[in-house]
N, C-alpha and C. Protein backbone atom coordinates (compact mmCIF):
# COMPACT_ATOMS: atom_id res chain seq x y z
N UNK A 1 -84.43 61.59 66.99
CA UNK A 1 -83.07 61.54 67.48
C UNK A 1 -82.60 60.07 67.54
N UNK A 2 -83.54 59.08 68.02
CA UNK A 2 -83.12 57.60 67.76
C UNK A 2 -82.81 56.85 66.26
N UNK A 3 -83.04 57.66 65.54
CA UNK A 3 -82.63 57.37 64.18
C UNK A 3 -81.50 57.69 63.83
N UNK A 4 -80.93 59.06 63.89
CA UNK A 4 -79.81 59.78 64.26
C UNK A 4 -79.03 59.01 64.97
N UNK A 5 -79.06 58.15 66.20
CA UNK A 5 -78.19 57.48 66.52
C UNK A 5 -77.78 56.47 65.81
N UNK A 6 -78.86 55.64 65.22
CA UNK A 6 -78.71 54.48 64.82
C UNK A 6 -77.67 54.57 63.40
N UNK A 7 -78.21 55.69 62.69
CA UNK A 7 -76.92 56.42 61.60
C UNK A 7 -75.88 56.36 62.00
N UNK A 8 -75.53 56.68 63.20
CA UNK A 8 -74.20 57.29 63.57
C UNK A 8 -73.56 55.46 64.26
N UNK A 9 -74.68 54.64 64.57
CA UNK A 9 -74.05 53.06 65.39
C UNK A 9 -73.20 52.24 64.19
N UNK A 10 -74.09 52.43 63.15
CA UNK A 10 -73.92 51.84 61.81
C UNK A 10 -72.78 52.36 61.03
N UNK A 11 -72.88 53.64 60.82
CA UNK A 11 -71.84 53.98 60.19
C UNK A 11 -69.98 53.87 60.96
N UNK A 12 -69.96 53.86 62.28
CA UNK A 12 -68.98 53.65 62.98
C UNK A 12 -68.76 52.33 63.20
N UNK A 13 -69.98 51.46 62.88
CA UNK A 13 -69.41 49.99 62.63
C UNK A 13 -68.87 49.31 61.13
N UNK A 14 -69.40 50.43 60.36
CA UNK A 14 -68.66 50.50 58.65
C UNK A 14 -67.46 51.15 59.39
N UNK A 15 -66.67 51.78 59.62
CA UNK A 15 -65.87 52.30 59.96
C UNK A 15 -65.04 51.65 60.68
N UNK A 16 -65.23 50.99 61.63
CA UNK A 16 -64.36 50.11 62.80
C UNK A 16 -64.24 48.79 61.39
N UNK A 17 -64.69 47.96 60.67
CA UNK A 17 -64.79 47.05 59.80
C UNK A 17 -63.71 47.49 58.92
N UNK A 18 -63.57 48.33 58.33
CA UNK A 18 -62.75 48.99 57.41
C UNK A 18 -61.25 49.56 57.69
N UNK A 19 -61.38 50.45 59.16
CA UNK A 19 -60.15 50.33 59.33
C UNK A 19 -59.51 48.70 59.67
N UNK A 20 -60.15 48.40 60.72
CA UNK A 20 -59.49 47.00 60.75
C UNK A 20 -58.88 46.32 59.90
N UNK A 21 -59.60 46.58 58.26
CA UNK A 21 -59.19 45.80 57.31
C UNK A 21 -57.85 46.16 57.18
N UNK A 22 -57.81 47.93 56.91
CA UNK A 22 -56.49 48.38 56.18
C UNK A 22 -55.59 48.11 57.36
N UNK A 23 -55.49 47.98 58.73
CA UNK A 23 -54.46 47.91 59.27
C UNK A 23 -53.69 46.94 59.61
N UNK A 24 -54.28 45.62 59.81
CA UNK A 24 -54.57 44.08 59.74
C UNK A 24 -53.84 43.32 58.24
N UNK A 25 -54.46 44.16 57.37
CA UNK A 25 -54.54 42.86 56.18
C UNK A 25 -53.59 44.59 55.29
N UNK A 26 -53.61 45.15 55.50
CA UNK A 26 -52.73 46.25 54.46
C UNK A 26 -53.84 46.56 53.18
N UNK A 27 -54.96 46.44 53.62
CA UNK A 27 -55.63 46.76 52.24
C UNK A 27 -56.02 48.15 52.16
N UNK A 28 -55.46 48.74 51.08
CA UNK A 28 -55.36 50.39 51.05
C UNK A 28 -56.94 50.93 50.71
N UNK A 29 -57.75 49.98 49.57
CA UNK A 29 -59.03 50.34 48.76
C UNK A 29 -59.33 50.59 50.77
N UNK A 30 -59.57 49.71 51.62
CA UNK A 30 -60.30 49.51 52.87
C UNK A 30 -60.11 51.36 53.65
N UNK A 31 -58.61 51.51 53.41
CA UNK A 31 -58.61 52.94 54.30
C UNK A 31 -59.14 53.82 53.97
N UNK A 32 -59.79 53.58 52.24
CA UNK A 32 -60.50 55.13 51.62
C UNK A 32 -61.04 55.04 52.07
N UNK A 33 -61.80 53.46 52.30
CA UNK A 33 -63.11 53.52 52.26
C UNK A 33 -63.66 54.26 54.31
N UNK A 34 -62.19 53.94 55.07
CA UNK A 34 -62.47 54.39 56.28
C UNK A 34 -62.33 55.70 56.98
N UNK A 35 -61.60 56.14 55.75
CA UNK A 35 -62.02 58.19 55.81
C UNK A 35 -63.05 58.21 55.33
N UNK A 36 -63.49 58.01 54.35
CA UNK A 36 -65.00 58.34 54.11
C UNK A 36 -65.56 58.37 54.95
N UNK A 37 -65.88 57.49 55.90
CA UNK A 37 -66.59 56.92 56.69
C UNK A 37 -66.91 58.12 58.19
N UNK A 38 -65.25 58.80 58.10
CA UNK A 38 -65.10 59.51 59.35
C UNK A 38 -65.27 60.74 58.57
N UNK A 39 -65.62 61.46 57.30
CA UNK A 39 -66.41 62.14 56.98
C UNK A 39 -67.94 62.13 56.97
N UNK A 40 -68.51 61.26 56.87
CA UNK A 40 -69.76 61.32 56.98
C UNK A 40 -69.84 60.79 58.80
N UNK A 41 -69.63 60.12 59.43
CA UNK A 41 -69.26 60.45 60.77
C UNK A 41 -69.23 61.92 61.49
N UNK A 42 -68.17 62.40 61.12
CA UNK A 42 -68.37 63.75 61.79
C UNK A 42 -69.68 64.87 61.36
N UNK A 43 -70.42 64.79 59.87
CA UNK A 43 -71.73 65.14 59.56
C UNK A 43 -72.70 65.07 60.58
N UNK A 44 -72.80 63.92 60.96
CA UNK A 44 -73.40 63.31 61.67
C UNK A 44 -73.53 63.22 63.05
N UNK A 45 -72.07 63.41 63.82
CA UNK A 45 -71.85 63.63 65.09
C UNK A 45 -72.42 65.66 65.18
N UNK A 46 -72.00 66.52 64.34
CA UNK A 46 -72.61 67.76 64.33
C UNK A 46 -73.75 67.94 64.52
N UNK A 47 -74.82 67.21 63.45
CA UNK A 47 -75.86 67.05 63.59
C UNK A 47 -76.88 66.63 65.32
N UNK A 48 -76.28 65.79 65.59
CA UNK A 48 -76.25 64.72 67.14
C UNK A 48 -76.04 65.85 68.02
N UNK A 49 -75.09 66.61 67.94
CA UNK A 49 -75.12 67.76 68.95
C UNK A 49 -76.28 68.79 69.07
N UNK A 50 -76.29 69.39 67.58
CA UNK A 50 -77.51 70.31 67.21
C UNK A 50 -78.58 70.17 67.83
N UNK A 51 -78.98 68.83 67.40
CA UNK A 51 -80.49 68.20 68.10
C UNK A 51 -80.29 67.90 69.37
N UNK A 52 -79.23 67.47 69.93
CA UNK A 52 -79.36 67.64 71.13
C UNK A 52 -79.55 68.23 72.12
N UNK A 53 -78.57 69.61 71.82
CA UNK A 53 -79.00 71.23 72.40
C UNK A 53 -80.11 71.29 72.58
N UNK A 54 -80.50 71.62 70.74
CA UNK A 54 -82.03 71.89 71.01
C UNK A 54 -83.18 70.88 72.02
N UNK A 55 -82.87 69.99 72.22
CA UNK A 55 -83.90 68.77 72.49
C UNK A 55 -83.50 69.14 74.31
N UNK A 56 -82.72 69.94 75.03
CA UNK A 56 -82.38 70.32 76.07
C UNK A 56 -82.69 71.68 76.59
N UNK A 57 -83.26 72.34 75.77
CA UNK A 57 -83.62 73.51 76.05
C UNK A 57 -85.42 73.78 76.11
């Protein structure tokens, strides 16, 4: 599960980096790149729950 987080620290700091770009500087390539980001994000946050349940029961 500490790995799982660390996926999810990383990828939301690709994410916070990227939007910043597109909103800041207008760079559009930056906003694909920061949906992507909140697609594989939410993968990931699903996942984080799953194991968590389970890891509570």
């Amino acid at each position: 599960m500490k790995e799982l987080i660390e996926k999810i620290t990383a990828e939301f700091e690709n994410f916070k980096t990227e939007a910043d770009a597109q909103a800041e500087k207008g760079n559009k390539a930056a906003g694909t790149r920061a949906r992507k980001s909140t697609l594989a994000l939410e993968k990931m946050l699903k996942e984080f729950r799953k194991t968590s349940l389970e890891a509570t029961k």
